[in-house]
Protein backbone atom coordinates (compact mmCIF):
# COMPACT_ATOMS: atom_id res chain seq x y z
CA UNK A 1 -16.63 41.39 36.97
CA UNK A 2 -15.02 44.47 36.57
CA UNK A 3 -11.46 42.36 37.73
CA UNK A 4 -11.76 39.54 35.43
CA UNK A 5 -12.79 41.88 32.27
CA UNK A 6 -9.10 43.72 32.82
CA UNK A 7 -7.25 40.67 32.98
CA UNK A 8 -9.44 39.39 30.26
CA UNK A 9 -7.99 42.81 28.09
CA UNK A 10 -4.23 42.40 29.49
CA UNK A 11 -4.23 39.16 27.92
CA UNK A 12 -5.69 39.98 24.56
CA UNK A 13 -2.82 43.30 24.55
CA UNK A 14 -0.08 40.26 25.01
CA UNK A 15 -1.52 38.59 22.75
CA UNK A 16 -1.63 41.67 20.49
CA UNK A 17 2.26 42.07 21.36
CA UNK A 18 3.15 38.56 20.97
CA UNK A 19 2.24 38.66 17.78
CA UNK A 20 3.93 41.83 16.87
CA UNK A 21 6.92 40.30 17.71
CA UNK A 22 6.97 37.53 16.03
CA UNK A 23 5.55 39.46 12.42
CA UNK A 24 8.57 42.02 12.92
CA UNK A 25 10.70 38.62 13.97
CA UNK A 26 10.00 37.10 10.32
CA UNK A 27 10.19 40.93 8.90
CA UNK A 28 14.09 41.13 9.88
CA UNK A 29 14.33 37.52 9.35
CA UNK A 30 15.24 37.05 13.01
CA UNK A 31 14.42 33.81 15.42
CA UNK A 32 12.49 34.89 17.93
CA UNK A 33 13.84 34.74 21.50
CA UNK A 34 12.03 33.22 23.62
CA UNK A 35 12.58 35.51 27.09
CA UNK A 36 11.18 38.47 25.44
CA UNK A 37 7.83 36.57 23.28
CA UNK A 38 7.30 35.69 27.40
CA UNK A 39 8.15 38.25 28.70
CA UNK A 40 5.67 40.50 26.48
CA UNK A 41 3.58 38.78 29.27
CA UNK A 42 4.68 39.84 32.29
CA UNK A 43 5.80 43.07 33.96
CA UNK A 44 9.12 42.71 33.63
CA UNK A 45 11.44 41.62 30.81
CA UNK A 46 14.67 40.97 31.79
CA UNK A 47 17.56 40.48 28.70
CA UNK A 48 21.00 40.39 30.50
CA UNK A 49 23.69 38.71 28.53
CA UNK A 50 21.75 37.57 25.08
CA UNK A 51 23.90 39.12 22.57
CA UNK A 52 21.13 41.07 21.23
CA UNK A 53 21.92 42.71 17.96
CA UNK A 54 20.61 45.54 16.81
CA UNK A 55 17.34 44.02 15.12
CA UNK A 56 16.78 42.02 17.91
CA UNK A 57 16.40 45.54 19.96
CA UNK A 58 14.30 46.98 17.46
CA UNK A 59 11.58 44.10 16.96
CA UNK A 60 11.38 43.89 20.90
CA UNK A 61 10.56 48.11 21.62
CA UNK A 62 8.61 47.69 18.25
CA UNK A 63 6.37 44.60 20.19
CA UNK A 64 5.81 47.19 23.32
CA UNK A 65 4.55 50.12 21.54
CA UNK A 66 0.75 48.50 22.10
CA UNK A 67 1.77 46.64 25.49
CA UNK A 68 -0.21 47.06 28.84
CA UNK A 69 2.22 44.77 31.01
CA UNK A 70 5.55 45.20 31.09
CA UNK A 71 6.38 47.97 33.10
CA UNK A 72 10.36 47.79 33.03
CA UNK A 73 12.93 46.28 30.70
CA UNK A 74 16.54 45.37 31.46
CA UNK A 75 19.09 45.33 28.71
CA UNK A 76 22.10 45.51 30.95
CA UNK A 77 25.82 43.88 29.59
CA UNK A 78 24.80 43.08 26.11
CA UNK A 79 27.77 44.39 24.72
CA UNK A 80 26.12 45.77 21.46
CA UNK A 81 28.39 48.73 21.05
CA UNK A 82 26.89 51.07 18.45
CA UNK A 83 25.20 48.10 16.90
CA UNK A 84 21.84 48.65 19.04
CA UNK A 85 20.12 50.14 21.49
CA UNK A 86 21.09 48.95 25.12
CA UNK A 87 21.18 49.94 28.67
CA UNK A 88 23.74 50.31 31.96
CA UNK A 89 26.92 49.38 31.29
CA UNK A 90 27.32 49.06 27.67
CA UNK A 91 29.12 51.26 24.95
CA UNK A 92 25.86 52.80 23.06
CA UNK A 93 27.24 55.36 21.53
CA UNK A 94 25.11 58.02 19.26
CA UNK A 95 23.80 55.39 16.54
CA UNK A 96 22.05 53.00 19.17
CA UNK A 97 20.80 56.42 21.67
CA UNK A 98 18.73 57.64 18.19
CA UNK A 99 17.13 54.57 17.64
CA UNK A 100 16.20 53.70 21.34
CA UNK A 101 15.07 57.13 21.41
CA UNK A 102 13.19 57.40 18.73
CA UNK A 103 11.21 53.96 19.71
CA UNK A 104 10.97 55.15 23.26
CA UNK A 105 8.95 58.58 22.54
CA UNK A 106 5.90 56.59 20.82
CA UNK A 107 5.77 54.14 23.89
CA UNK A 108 3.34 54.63 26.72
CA UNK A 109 4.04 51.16 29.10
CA UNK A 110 7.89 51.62 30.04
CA UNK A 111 7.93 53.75 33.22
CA UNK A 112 11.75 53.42 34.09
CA UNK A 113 14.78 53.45 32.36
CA UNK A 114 18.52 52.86 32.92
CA UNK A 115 20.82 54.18 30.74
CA UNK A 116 23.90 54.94 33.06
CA UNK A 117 27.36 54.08 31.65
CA UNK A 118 27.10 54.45 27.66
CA UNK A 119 29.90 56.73 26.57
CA UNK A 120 27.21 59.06 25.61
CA UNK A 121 28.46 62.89 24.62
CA UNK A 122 26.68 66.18 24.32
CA UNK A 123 26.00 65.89 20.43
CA UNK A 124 23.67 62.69 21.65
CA UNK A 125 21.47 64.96 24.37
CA UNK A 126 19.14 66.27 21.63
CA UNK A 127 17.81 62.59 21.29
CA UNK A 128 17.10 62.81 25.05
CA UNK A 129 15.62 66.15 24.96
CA UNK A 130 12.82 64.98 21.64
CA UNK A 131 12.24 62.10 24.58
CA UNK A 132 11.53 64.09 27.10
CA UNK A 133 9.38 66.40 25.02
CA UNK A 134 7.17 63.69 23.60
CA UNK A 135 6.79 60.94 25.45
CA UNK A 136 4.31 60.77 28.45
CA UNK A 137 4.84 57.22 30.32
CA UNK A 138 8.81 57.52 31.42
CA UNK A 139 8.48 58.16 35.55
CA UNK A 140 12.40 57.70 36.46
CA UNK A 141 15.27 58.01 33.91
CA UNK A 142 19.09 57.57 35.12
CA UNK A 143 21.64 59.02 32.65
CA UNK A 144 24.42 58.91 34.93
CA UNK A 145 27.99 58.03 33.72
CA UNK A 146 27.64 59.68 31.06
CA UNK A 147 29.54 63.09 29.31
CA UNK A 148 26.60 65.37 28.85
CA UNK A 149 29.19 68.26 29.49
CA UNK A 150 27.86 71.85 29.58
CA UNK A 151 25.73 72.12 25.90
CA UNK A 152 24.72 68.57 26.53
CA UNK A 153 23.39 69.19 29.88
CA UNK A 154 21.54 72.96 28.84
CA UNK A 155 19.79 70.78 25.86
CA UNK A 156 18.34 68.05 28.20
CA UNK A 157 17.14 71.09 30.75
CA UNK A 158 14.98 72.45 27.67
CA UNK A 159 13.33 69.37 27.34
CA UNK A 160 12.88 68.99 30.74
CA UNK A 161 11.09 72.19 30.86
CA UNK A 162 8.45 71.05 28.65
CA UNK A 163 8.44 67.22 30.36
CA UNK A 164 5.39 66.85 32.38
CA UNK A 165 5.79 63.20 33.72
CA UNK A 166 9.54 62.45 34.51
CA UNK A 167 9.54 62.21 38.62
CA UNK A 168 13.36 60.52 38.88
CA UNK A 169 16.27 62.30 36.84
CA UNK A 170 19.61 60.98 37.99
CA UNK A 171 22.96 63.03 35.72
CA UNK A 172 25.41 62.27 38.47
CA UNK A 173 28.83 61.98 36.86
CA UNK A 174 28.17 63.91 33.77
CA UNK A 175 30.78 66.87 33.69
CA UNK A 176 28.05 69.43 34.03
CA UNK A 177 28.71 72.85 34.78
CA UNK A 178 28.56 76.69 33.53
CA UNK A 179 25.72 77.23 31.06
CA UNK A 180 24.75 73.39 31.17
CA UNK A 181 24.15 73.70 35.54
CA UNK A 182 22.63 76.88 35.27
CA UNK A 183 20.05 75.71 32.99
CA UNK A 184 19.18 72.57 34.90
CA UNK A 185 19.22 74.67 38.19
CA UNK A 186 16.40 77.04 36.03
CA UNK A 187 14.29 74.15 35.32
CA UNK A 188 12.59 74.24 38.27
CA UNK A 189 10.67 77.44 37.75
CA UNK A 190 8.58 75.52 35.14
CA UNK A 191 9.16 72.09 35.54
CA UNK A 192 6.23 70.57 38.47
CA UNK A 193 6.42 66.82 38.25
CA UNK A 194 10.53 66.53 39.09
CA UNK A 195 10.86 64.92 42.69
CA UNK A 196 14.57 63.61 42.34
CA UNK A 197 16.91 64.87 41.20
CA UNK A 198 20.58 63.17 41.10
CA UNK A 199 23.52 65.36 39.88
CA UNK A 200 26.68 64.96 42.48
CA UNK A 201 29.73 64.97 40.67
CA UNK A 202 29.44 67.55 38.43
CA UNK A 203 30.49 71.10 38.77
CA UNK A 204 27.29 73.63 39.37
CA UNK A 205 29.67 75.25 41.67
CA UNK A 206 28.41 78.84 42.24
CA UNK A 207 26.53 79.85 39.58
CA UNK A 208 24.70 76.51 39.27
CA UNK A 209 23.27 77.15 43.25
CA UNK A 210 22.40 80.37 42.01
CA UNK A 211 20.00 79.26 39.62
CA UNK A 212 18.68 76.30 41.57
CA UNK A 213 18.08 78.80 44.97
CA UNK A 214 16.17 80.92 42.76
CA UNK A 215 14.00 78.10 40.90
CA UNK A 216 13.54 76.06 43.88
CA UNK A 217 12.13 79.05 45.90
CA UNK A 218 9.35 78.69 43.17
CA UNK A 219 9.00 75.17 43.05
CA UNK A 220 6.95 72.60 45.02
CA UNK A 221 7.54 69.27 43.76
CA UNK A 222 11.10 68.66 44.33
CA UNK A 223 11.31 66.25 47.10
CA UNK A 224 15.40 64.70 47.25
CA UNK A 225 18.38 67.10 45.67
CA UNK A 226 21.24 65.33 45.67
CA UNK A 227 24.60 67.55 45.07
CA UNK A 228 27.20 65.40 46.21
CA UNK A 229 30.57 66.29 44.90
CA UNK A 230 30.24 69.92 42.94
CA UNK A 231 32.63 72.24 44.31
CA UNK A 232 30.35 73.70 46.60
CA UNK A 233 31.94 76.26 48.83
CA UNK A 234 30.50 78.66 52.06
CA UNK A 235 29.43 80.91 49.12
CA UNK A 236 27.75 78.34 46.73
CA UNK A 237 25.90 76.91 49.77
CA UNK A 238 24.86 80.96 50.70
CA UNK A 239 22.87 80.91 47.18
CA UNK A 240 21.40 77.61 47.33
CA UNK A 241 19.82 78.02 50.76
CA UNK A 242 18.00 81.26 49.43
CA UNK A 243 15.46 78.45 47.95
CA UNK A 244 14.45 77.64 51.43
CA UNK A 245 12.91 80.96 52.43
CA UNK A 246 10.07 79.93 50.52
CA UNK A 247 10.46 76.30 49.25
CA UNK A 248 8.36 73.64 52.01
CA UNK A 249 8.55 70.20 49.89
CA UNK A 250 12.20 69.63 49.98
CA UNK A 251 13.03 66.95 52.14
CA UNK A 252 16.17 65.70 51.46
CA UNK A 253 19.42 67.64 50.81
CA UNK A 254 22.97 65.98 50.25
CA UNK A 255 26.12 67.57 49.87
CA UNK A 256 28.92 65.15 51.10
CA UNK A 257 32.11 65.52 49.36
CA UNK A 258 32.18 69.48 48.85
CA UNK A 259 34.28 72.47 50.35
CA UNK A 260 32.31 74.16 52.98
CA UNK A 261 33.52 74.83 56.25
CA UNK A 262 32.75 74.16 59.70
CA UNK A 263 30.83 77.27 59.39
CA UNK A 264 28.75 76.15 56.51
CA UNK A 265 26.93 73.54 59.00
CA UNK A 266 25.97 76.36 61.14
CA UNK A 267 24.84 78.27 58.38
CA UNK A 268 22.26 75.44 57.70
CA UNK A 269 20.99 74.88 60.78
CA UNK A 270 20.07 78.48 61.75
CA UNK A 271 18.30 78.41 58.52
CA UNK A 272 16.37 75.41 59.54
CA UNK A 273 15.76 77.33 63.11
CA UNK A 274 14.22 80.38 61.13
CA UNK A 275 11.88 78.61 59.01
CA UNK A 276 9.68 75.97 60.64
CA UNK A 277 7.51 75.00 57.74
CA UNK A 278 10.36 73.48 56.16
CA UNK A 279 9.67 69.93 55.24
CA UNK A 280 13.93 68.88 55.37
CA UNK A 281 13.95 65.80 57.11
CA UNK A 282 17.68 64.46 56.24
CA UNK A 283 20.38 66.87 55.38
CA UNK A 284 23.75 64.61 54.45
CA UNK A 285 27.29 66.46 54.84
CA UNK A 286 29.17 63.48 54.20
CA UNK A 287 32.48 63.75 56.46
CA UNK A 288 32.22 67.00 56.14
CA UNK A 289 33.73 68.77 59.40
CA UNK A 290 31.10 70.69 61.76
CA UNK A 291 32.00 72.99 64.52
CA UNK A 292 31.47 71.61 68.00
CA UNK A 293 28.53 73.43 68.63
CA UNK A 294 27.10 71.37 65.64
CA UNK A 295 25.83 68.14 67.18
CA UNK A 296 24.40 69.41 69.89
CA UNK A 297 21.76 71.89 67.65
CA UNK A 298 21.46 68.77 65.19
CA UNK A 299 20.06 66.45 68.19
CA UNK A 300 17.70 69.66 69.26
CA UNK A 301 16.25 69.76 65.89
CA UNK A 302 15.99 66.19 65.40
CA UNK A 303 13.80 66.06 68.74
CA UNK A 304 11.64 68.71 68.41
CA UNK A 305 11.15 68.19 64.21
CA UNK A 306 12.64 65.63 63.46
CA UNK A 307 15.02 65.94 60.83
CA UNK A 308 18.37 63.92 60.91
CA UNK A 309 21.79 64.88 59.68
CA UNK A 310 25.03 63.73 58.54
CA UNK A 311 28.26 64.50 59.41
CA UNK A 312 31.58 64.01 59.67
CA UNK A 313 34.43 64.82 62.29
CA UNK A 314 33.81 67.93 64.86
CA UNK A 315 36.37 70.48 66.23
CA UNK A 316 38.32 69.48 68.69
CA UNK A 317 37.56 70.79 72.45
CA UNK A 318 39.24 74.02 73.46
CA UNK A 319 40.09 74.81 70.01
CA UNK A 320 38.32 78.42 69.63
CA UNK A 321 37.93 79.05 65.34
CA UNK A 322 38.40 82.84 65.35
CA UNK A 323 40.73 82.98 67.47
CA UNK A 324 42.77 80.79 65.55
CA UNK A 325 42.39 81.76 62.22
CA UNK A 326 43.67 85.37 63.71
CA UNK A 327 46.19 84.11 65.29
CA UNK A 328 47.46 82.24 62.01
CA UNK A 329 46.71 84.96 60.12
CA UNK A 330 49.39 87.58 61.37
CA UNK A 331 51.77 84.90 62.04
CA UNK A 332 51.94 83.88 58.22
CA UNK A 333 50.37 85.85 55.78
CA UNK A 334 50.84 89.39 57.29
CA UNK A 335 53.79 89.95 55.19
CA UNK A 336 52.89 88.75 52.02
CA UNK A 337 51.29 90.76 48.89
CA UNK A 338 47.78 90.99 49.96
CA UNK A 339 46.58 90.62 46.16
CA UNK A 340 48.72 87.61 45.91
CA UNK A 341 47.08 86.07 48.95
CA UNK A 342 43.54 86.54 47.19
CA UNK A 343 44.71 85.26 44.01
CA UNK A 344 45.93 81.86 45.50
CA UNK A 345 43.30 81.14 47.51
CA UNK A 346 40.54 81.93 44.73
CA UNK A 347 42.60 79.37 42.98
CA UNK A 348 42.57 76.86 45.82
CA UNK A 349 38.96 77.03 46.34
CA UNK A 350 38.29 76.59 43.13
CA UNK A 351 36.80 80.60 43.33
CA UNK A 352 36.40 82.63 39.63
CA UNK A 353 37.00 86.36 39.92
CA UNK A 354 33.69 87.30 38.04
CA UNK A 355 31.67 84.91 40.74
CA UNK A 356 33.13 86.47 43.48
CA UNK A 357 32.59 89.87 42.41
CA UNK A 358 28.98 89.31 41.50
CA UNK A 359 28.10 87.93 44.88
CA UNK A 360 29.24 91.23 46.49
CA UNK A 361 27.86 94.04 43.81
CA UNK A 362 23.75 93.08 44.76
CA UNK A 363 22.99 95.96 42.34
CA UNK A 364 24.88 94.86 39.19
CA UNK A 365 26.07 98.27 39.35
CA UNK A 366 29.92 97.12 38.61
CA UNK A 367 31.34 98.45 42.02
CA UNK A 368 30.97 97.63 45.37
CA UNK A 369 32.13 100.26 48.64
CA UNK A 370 35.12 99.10 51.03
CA UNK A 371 32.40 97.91 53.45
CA UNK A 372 30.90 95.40 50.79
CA UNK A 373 33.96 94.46 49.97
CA UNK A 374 35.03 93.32 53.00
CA UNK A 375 32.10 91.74 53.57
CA UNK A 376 32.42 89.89 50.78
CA UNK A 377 35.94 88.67 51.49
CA UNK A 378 34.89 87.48 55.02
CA UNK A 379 32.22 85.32 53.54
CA UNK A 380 34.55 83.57 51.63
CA UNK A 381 36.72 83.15 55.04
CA UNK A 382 40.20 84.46 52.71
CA UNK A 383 42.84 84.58 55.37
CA UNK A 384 43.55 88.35 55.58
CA UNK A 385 43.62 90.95 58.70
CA UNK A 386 41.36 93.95 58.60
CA UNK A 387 44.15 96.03 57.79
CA UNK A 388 45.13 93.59 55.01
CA UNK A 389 42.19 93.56 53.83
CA UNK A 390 42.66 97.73 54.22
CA UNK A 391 46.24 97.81 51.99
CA UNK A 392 44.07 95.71 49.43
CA UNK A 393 41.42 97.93 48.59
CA UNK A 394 44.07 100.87 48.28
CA UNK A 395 45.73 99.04 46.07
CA UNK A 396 42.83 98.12 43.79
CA UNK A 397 41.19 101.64 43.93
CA UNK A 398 43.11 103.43 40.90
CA UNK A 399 40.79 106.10 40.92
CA UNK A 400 40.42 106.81 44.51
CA UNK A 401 37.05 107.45 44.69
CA UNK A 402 36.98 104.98 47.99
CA UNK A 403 35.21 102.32 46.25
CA UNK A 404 35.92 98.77 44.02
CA UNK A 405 35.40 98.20 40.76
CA UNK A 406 34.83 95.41 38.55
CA UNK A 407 37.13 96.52 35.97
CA UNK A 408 40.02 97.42 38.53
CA UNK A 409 39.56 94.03 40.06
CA UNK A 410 40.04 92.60 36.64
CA UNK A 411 43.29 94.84 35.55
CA UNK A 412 44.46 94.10 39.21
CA UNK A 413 44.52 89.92 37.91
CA UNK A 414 46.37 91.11 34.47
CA UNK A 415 48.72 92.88 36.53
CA UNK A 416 49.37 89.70 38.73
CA UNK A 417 49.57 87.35 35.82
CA UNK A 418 52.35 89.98 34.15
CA UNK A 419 53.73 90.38 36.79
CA UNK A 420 54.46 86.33 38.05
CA UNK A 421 55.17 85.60 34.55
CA UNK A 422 58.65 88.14 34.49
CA UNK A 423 59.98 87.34 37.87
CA UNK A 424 59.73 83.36 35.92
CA UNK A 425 61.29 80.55 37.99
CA UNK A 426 64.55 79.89 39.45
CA UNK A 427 65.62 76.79 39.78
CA UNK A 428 66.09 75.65 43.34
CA UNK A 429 64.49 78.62 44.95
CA UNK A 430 60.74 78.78 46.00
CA UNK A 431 58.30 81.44 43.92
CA UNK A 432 56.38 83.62 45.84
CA UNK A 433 53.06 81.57 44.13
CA UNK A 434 54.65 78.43 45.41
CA UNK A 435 55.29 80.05 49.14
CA UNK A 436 51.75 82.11 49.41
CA UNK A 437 50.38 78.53 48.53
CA UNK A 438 52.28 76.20 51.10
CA UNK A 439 51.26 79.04 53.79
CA UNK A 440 47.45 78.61 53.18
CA UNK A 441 47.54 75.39 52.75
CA UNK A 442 49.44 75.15 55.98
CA UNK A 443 46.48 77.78 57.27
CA UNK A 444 43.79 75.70 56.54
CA UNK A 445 45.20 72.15 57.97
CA UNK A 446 45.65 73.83 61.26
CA UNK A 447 42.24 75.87 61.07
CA UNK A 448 40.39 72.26 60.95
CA UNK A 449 42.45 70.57 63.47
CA UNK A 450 39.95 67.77 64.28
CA UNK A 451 38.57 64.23 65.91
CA UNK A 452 36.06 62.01 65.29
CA UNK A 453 32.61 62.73 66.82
């Protein structure tokens, strides 16, 4: 009884919504189309290629506020421009993302939405963040393809803080980084209904792994991180994995298409080895190179828990890592400016002074000793001898008092960029910038001298 009363009540709703579409039809002086007055019927409505203007848009989300059926609508290649409202693939623009919006927050049927591909920009995000404040229905949202940039992408994190229903966020290809990745790395602390979340090819880089390790060691709901694609280096991936000493729900981690080493696969899987309630059970490097050691540990752990990973090409045999890297380290960059060495290589990993600096001085104090320094140097793998790494810290100390400071770090950079801008160029010859780089570059071929696995 109980079965034929609910079906009894979807149909009145369509009814209800049929009906609504057709008053706001004759209220816009539109003729109705007949795929969505059906469609209010069924689960899914399905508009690809109609032409739909921008009343036609509004008199169908209008005729779903009060619906009980459709679960999912697809708008994609309408073409409307910033005529109406539309979905993947079409040229929205900020016009057609307000009104959408602002019909989507009072609407409690839609559960998924696909908005990938609409040329929208950072000034549109505050539409998306009233969205995700107010409306309660909206399980999966993809915003991919988009150009959220940094403000847009720290505007949709505050609304995702206060979102309690979202489960699927894709922003892949969004240009997010700085203050916008740090803020949607943060939004895990508060945010405990978030199970995906998509945002490869963007730039969180180090300081947006910073903020997600420390959220995610807090959070319990996130279930698949994708961060394929965000200049994530031996360092970045060293702040991320700080969320696993506590977190037990993730379960999938990608990072193809990044700049760790060899190493960084190591890294990972003696983390895994430490922590058995860790719920990883697929951890994607992409083609990312392992060290030969790598495969071997993967099958162990996928035997004994379970988990599977990705990877790409493997050291070759009877290739030893340290001792090469020594080896090409005194042959080529022993006789070049130490300084000049770091500078480069920051450069060619994509490595800011201020994020380096911070990831050695644990005490914000400003200054870090010779030994932390160091330290911090080797994490990074730069390509300098002990003693290099010696003549460096001499050089950076101007006040001798044995340890390194932000600020002489900093002057240290001036004093580099002075300096490289009034030797200039001459034509024909090779700068030292242009020779320091060809070395490393050399360096780092050779260091990953590989074959398929």
């Amino acid at each position: 009884m109980g079965d034929e009363d609910d079906t009894e009540d979807n149909s009145n709703t369509s009814n209800v919504s049929q009906q609504s579409y057709l008053a706001v039809c004759r209220e816009l002086k539109l003729t109705p189309i007949k795929h969505i007055y059906n469609g209010l019927a069924t689960k899914q409505i399905v508009l690809k290629n109609q032409r739909l203007t921008l009343k036609d848009t509004r008199a169908c989300t209008i005729s779903l506020v009060k619906n009980v059926n459709v679960e999912s609508l697809c708008l994609d290649a309408n073409e409307l421009g910033c005529r109406g409202a539309k979905l993947t693939n079409n040229l929205l623009g900020s016009r057609g993302a307000q009104t959408l919006c602002e019909e989507l927050v009072n609407n409690t049927i839609i559960r998924t939405i696909d908005l990938s591909g609409n040329d929208f920009t950072e000034d549109d995000a505050v539409y998306f963040k009233e969205l995700l404040e107010e409306n309660n229905s909206i399980s999966e949202m993809n915003l991919s393809h988009n150009n959220f940039q940094e403000i847009g992408g720290k505007i949709i994190a505050e609304g995702l803080v206060k979102n309690d229903f979202l489960k699927v966020l894709d922003l892949s290809w969004n240009h997010l980084r700085m203050a916008g990745a740090i803020a949607l790395g943060a939004t895990f602390k508060e945010n405990s209904t978030l199970e995906v979340l998509r945002v490869g090819w963007n730039g969180f880089h180090l300081r947006g792994c910073i903020a997600l390790g420390q959220s995610l060691s807090e959070n319990n709901t996130l279930i698949e991180l994708d961060l394929t694609c965000n200049r994530i280096t031996d360092l970045c991936l060293g702040q991320l994995l700080k969320a696993f000493h506590n977190n037990n729900t993730l379960k999938t981690l990608k990072l193809p298409l990044n700049q760790i080493s060899p190493r960084g696969g190591e890294i990972i899987i003696k983390l895994i080895e430490k922590h058995s309630s860790l719920a990883l059970e697929l951890v994607d490097l992409g083609n990312q190179s392992v060290l030969e050691s790598f495969p071997v540990q993967a099958a162990e752990l996928k035997e004994k828990r379970g988990i599977e990973f990705i990877h790409g090409p493997i050291l070759r045999k009877g290739i030893s890592f340290d001792s090469q890297v020594q080896e090409e380290k005194s042959d080529s960059l022993d006789t070049e400016d130490p300084f000049l060495v770091l500078m480069v290589y920051m450069r060619l990993q994509n490595l800011r002074l201020l994020e380096l600096f911070s990831n050695m001085d644990r005490d914000a104090s400003k200054s870090v000793t010779r030994t932390e320094f160091k330290q911090g140097m080797m994490k990074v793998n730069i390509p300098l001898s002990d003693w290099q790494l010696d003549k460096l810290i001499s050089k950076l100390d101007n006040d001798r008092d044995g340890d390194v400071d932000f600020s002489e770090l900093v002057q240290g950079q001036k004093d580099y960029k002075a300096e490289t801008y009034e030797k200039g160029v001459v034509e024909g010859e090779e700068t030292d910038i242009q020779r320091v780089s060809r070395k490393i570059e050399a360096l780092m071929k050779k260091r990953f001298l590989m074959r398929k696995f």
